[in-house]
N, C-alpha and C. Protein backbone atom coordinates (compact mmCIF):
# COMPACT_ATOMS: atom_id res chain seq x y z
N UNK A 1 -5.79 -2.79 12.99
CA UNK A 1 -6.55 -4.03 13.02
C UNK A 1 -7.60 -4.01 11.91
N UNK A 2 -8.29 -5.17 12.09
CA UNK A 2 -9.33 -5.00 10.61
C UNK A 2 -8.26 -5.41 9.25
N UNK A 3 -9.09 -4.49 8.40
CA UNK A 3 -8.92 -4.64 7.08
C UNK A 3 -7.42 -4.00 7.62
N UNK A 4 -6.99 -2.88 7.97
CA UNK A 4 -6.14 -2.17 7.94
C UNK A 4 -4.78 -2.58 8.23
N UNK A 5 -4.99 -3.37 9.27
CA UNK A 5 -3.79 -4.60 9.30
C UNK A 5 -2.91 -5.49 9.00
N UNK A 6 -1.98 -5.98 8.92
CA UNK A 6 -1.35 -7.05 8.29
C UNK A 6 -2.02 -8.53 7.97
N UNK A 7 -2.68 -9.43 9.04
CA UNK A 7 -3.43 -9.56 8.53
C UNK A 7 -4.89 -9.79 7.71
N UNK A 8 -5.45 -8.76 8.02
CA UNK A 8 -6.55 -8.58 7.70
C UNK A 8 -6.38 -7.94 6.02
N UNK A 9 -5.47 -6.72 6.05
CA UNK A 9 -5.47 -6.50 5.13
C UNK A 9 -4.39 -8.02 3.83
N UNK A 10 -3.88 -8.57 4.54
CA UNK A 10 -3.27 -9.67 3.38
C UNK A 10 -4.67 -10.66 2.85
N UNK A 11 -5.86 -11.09 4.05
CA UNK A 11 -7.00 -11.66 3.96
C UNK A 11 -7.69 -11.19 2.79
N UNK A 12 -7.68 -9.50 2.73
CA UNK A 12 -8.61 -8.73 1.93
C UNK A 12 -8.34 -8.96 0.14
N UNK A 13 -6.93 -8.54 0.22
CA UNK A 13 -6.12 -8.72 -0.83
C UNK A 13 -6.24 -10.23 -1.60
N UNK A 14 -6.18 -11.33 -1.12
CA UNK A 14 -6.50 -12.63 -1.85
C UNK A 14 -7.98 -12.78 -2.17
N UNK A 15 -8.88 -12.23 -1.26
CA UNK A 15 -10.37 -12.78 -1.46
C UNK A 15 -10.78 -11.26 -2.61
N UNK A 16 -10.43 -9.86 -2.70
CA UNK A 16 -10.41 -9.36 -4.03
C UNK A 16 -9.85 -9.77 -5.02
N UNK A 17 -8.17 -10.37 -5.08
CA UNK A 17 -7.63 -11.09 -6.07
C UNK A 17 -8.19 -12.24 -6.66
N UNK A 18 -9.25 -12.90 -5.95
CA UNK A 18 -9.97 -14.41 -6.14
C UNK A 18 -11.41 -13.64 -7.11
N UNK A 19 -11.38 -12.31 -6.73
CA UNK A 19 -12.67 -11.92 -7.61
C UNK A 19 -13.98 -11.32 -6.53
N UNK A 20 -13.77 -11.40 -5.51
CA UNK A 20 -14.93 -11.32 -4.36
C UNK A 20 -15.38 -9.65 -4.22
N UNK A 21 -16.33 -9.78 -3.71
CA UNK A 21 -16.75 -8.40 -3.14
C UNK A 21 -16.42 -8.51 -2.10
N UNK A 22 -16.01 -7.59 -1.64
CA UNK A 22 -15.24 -7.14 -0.35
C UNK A 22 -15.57 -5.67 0.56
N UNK A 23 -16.61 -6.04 1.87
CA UNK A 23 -16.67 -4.71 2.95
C UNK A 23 -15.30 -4.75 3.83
N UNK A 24 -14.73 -3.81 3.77
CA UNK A 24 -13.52 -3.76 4.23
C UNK A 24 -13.81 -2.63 5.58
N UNK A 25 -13.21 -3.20 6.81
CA UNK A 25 -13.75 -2.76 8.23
C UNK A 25 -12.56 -1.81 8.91
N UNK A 26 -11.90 -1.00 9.88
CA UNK A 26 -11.28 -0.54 10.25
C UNK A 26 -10.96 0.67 10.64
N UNK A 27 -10.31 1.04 11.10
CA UNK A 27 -9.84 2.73 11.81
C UNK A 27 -9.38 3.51 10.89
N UNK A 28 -8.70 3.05 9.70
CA UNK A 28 -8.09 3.81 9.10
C UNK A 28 -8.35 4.43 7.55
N UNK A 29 -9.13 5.51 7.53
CA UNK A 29 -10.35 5.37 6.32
C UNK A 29 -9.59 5.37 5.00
N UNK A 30 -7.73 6.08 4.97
CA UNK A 30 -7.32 6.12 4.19
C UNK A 30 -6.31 4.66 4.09
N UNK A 31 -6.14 4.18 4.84
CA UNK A 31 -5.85 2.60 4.58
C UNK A 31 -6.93 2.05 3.75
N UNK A 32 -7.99 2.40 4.57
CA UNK A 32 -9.46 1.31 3.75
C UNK A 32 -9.34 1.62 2.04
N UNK A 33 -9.23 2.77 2.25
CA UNK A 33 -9.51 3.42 0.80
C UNK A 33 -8.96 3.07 -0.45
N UNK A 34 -7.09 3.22 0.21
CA UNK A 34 -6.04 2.21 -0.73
C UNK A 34 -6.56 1.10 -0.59
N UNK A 35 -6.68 0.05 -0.21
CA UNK A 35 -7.11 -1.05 -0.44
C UNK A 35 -8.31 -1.51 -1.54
N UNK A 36 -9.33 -0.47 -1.03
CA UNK A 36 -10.50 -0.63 -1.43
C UNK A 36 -10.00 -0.42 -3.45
N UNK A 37 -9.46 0.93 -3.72
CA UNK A 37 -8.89 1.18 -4.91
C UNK A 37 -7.94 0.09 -5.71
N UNK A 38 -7.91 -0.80 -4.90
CA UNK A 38 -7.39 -2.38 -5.72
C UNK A 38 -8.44 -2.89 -6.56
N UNK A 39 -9.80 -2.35 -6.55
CA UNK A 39 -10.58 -3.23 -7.19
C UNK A 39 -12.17 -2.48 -6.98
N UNK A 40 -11.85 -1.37 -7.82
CA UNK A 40 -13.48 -0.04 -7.66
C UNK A 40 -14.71 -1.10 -7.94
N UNK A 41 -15.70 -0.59 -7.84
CA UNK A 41 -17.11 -1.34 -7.41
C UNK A 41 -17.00 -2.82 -6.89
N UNK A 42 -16.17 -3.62 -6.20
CA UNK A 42 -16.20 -4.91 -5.65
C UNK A 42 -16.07 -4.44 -4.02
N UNK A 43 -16.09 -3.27 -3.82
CA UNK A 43 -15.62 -2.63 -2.14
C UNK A 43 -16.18 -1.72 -1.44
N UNK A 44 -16.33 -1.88 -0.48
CA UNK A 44 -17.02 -0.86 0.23
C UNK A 44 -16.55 -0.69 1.72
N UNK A 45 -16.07 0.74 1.61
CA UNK A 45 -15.17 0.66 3.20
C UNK A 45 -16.27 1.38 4.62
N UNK A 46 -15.50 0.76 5.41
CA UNK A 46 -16.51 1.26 6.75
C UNK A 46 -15.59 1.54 8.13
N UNK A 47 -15.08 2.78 7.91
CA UNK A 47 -13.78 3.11 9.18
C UNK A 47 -15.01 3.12 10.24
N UNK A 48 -14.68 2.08 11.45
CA UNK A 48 -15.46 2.28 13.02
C UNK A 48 -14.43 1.34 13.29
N UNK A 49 -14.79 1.43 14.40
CA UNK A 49 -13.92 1.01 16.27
C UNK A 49 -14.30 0.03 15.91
N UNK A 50 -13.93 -1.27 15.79
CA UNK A 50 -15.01 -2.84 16.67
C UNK A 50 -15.19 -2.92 17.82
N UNK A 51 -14.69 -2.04 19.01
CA UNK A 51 -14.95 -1.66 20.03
C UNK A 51 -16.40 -1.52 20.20
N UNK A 52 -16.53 -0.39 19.39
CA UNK A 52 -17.92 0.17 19.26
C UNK A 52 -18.98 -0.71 18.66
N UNK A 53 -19.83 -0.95 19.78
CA UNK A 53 -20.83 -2.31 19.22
C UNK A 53 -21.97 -1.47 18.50
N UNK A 54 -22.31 -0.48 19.22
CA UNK A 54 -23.49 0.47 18.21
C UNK A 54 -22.84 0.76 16.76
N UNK A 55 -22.07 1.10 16.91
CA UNK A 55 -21.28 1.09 15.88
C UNK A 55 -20.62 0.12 14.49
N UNK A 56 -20.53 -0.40 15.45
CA UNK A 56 -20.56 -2.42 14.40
C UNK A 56 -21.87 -2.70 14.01
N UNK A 57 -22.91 -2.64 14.87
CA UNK A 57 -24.30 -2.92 14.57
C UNK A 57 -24.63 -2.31 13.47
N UNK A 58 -24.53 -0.90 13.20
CA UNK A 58 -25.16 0.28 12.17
C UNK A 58 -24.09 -0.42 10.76
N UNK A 59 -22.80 -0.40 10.96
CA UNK A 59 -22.48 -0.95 10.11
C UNK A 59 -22.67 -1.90 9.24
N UNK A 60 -23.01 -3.41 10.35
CA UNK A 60 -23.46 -4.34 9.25
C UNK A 60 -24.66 -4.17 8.91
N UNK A 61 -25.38 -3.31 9.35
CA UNK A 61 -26.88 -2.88 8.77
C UNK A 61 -26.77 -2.73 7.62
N UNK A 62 -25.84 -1.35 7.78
CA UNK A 62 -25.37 -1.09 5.71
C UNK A 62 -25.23 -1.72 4.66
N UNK A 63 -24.23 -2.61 5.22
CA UNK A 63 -23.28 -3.43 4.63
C UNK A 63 -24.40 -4.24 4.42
N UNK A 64 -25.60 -4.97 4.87
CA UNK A 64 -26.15 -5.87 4.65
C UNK A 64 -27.14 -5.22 3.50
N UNK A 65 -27.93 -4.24 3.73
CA UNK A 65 -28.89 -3.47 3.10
C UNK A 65 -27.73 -2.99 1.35
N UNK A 66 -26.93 -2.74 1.45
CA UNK A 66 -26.15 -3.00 0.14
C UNK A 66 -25.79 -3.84 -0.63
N UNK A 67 -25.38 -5.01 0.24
CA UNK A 67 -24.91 -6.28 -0.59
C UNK A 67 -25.34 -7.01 -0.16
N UNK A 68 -26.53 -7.51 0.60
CA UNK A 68 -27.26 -8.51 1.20
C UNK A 68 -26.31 -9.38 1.89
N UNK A 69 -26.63 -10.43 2.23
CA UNK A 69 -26.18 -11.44 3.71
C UNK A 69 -24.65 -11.78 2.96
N UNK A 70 -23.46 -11.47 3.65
CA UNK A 70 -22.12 -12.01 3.43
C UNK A 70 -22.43 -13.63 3.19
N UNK A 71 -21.47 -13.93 2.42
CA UNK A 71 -21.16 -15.47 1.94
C UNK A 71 -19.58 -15.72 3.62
N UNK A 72 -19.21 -14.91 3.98
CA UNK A 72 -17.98 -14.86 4.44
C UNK A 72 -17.72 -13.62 5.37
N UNK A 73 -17.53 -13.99 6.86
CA UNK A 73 -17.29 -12.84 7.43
C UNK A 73 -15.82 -13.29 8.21
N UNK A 74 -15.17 -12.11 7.90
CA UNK A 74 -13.85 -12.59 8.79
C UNK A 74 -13.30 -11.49 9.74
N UNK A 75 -13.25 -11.94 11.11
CA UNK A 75 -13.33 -11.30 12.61
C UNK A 75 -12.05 -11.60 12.91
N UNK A 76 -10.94 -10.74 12.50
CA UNK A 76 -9.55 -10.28 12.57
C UNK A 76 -8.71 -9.44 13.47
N UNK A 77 -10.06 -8.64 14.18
CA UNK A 77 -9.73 -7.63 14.84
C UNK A 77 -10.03 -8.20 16.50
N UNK A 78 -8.52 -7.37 17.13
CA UNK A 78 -8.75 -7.81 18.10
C UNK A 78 -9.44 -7.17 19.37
N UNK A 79 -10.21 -7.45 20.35
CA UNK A 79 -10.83 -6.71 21.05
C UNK A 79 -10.71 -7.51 22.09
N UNK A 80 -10.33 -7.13 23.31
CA UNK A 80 -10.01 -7.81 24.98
C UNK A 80 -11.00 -7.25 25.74
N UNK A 81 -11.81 -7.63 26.70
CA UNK A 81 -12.40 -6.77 27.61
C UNK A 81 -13.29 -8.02 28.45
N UNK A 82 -13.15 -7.60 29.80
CA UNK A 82 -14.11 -8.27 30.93
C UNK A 82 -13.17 -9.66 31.49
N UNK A 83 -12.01 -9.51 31.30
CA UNK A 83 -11.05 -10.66 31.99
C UNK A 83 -10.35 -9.83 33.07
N UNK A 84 -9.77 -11.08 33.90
CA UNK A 84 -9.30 -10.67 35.00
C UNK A 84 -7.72 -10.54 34.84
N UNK A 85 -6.84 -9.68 35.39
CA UNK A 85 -5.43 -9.83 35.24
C UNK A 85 -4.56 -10.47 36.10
N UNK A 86 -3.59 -11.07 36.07
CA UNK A 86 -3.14 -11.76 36.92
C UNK A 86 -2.37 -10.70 38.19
């Protein structure tokens, strides 16, 4: 999921191809990494859970304190929790 995904990572790929800076999110640090290597200094990868909300939190801390406030955030990943099952 995330960047690491089909589509997250196809998302990633057009908005670097368009020229963008790109924080690329996900589990998989060596997925992130290939990706990220499409386009050195426009990227910055951040393998965590989105599960993990402390974890998401510290992240966009970074991410913000590096490249200041996103123009564009895109929430790809999927996360289920607190529903009832049939």
């Amino acid at each position: 999921t995330g960047a690491c995904g089909g589509l997250g990572q196809a998302l990633a790929r057009e908005l670097l191809a368009a020229g963008a800076h790109v924080t690329l999110v996900g589990l998989n640090r060596d997925a992130l990494q290939t990706l990220a290597d499409l386009a050195p200094g426009r990227t910055a990868i951040h393998p965590v859970d989105v599960s993990d909300s402390i974890a998401m939190q510290a992240m966009a801390a970074q991410a913000i304190a590096r490249a200041g406030l996103p123009d564009l955030v895109v929430a790809n990943a999927g996360v289920a929790g607190g529903m009832d099952t049939a």
